[in-house]
Structure formats: structure tokens, C-alpha cells
N, C-alpha and C. Protein backbone atom coordinates (compact mmCIF):
# COMPACT_ATOMS: atom_id res chain seq x y z
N UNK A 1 20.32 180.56 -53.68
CA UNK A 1 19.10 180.09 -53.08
C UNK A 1 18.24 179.35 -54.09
N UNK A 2 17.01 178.67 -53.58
CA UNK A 2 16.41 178.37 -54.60
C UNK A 2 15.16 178.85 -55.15
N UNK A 3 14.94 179.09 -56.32
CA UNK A 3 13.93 179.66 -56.59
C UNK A 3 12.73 178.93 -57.63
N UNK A 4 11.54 178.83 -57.39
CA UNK A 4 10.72 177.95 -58.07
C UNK A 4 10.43 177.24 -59.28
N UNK A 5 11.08 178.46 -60.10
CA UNK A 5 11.11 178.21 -61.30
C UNK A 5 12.30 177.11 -61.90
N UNK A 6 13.08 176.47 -60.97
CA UNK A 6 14.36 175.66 -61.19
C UNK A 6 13.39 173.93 -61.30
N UNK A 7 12.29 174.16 -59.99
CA UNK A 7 11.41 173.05 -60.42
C UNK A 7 10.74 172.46 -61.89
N UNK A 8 10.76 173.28 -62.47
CA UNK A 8 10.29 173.37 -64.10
C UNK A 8 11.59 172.60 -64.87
N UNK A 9 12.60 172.69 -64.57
CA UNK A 9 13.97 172.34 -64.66
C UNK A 9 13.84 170.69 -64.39
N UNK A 10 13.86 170.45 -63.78
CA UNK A 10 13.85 168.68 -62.45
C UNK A 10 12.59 168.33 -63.32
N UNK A 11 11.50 169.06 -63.50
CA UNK A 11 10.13 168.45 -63.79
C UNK A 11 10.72 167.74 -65.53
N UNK A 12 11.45 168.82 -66.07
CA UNK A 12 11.35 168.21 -67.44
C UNK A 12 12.65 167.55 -67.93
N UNK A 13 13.18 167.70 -67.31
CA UNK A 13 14.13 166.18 -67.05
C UNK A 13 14.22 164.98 -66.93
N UNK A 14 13.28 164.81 -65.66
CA UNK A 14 12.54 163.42 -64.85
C UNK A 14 11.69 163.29 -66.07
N UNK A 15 10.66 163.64 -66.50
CA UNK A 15 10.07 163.99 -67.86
C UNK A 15 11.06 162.73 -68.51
N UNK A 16 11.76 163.82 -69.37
CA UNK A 16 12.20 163.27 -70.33
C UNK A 16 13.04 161.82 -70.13
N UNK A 17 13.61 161.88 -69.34
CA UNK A 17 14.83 160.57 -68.75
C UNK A 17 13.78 159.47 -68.22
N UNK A 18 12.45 159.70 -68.10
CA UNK A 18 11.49 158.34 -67.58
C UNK A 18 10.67 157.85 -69.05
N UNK A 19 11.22 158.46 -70.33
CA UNK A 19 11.01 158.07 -71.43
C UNK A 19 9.42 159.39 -72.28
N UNK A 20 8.93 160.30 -71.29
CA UNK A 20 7.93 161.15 -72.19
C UNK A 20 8.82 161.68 -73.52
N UNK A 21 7.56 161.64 -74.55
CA UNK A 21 7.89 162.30 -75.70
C UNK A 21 7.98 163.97 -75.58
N UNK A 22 9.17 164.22 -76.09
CA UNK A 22 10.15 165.69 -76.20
C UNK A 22 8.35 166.69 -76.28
N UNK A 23 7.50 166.28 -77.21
CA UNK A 23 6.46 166.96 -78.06
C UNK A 23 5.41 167.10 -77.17
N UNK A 24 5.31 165.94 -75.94
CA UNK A 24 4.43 166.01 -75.25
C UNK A 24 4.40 167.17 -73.83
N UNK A 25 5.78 166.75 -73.68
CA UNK A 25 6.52 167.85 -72.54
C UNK A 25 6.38 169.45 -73.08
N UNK A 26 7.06 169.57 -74.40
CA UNK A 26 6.67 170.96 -74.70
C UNK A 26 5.25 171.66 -74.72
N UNK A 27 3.97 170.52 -75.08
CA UNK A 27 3.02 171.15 -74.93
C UNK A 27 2.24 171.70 -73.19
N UNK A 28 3.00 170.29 -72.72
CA UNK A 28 2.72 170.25 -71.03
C UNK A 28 3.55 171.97 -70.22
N UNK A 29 4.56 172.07 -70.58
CA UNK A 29 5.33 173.40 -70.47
C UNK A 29 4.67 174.78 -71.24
N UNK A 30 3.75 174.23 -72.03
CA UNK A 30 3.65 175.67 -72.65
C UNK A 30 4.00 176.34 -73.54
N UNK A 31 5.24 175.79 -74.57
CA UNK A 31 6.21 176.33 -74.92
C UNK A 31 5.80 175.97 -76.86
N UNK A 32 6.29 177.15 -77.04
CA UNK A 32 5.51 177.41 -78.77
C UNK A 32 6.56 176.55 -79.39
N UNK A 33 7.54 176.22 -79.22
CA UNK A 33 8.52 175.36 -80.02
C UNK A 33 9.61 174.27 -78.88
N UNK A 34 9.73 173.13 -79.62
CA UNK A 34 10.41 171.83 -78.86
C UNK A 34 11.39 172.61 -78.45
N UNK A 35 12.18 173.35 -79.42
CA UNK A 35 14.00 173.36 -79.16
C UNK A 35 13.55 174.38 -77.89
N UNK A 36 12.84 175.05 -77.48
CA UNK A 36 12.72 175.68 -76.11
C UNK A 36 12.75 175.07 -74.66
N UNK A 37 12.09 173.62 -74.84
CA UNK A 37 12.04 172.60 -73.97
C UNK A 37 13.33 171.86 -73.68
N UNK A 38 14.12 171.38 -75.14
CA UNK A 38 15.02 170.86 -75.16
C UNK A 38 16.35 171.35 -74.83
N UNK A 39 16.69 172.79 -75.31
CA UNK A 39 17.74 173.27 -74.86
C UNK A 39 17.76 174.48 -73.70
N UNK A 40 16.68 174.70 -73.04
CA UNK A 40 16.75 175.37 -71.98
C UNK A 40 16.56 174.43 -70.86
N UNK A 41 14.90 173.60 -70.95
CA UNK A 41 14.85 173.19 -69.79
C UNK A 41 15.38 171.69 -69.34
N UNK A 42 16.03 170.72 -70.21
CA UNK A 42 16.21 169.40 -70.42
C UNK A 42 17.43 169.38 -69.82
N UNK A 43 17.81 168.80 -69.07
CA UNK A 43 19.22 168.39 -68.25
C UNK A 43 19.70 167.00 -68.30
N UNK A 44 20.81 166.29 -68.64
CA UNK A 44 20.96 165.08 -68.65
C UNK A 44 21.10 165.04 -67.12
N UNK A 45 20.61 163.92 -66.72
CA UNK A 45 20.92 163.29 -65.57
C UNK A 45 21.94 162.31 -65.25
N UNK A 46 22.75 161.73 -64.55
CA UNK A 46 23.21 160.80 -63.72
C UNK A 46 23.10 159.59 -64.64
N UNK A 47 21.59 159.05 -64.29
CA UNK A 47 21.52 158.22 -64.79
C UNK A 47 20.85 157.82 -66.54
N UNK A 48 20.50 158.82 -66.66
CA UNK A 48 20.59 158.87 -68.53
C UNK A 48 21.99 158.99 -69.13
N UNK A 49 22.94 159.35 -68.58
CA UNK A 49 24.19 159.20 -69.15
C UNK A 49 24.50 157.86 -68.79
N UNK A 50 24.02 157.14 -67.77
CA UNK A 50 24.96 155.68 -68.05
C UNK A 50 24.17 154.98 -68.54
N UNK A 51 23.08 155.37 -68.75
CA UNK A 51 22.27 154.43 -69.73
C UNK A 51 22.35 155.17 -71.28
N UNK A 52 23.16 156.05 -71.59
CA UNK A 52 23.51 155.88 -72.91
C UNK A 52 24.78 155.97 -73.41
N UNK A 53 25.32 155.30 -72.15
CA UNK A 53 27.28 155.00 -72.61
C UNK A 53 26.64 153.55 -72.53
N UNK A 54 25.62 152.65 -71.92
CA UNK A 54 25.45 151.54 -71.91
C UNK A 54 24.54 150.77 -73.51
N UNK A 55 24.18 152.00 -73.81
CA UNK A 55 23.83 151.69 -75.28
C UNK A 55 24.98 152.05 -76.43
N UNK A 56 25.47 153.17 -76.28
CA UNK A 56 26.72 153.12 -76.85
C UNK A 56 27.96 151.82 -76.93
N UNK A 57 27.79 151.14 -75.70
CA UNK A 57 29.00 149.79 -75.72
C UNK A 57 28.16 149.02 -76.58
N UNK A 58 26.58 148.53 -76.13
CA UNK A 58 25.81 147.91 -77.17
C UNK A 58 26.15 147.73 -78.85
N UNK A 59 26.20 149.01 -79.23
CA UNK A 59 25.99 149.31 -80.10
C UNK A 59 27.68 149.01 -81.38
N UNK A 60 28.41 149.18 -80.51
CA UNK A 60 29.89 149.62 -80.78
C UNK A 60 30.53 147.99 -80.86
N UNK A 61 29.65 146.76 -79.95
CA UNK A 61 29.37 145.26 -79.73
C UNK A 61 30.92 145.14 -78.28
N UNK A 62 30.50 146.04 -77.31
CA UNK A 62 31.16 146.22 -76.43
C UNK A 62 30.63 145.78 -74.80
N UNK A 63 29.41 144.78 -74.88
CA UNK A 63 28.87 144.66 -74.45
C UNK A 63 29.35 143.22 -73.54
């Protein structure tokens, strides 16, 4: 089922993948340290992964 607290989840994702700073989100969350933000609540999305296999070809001159 779903339970509310998964929203906190989606919130800091969308967050992060629409470009907010990691530092800003953690203070917005509450949370006494980044790596709490980053490795609990941060989810790659869909489309942050093809936008960083699309910087990866960039980068690699695969473009």
C-alpha cells in the first residue's frame, strides 16, 4: 500500500533531478547530514539516467 512517508521519497528526487542543490534539499528535509538525503531519500529517475548516459556519450566524444 502506500504510505505517506514514500512522498518525501518523489519530493527529493524531483528535487534533485530538476537541478536543487543536494545542501539545500537536506536542509529543506531536516536532515543533520547530506549523505542522509542522498542515500536514503534520492532515487535516480527515468529520466536523469538518460540524461547522464547522454553526457557520458558527450563526454567519451560519442555524440
Amino acid at each position: 500500500g502506500f504510505h505517506f512517508h514514500q512522498l518525501r521519497h518523489t519530493y527529493t528526487s524531483n528535487l534533485l533531478a530538476n537541478g536543487a542543490a543536494p545542501k539545500d534539499v537536506q536542509e529543506l528535509l531536516g536532515h543533520s547530514d547530506v549523505s542522509t538525503t542522498m542515500n536514503v531519500y534520492a532515487h535516480s529517475t527515468r529520466k536523469a539516467k538518460r540524461e547522464s548516459a547522454k553526457l557520458l556519450d558527450k563526454v567519451v566524444g560519442n555524440d
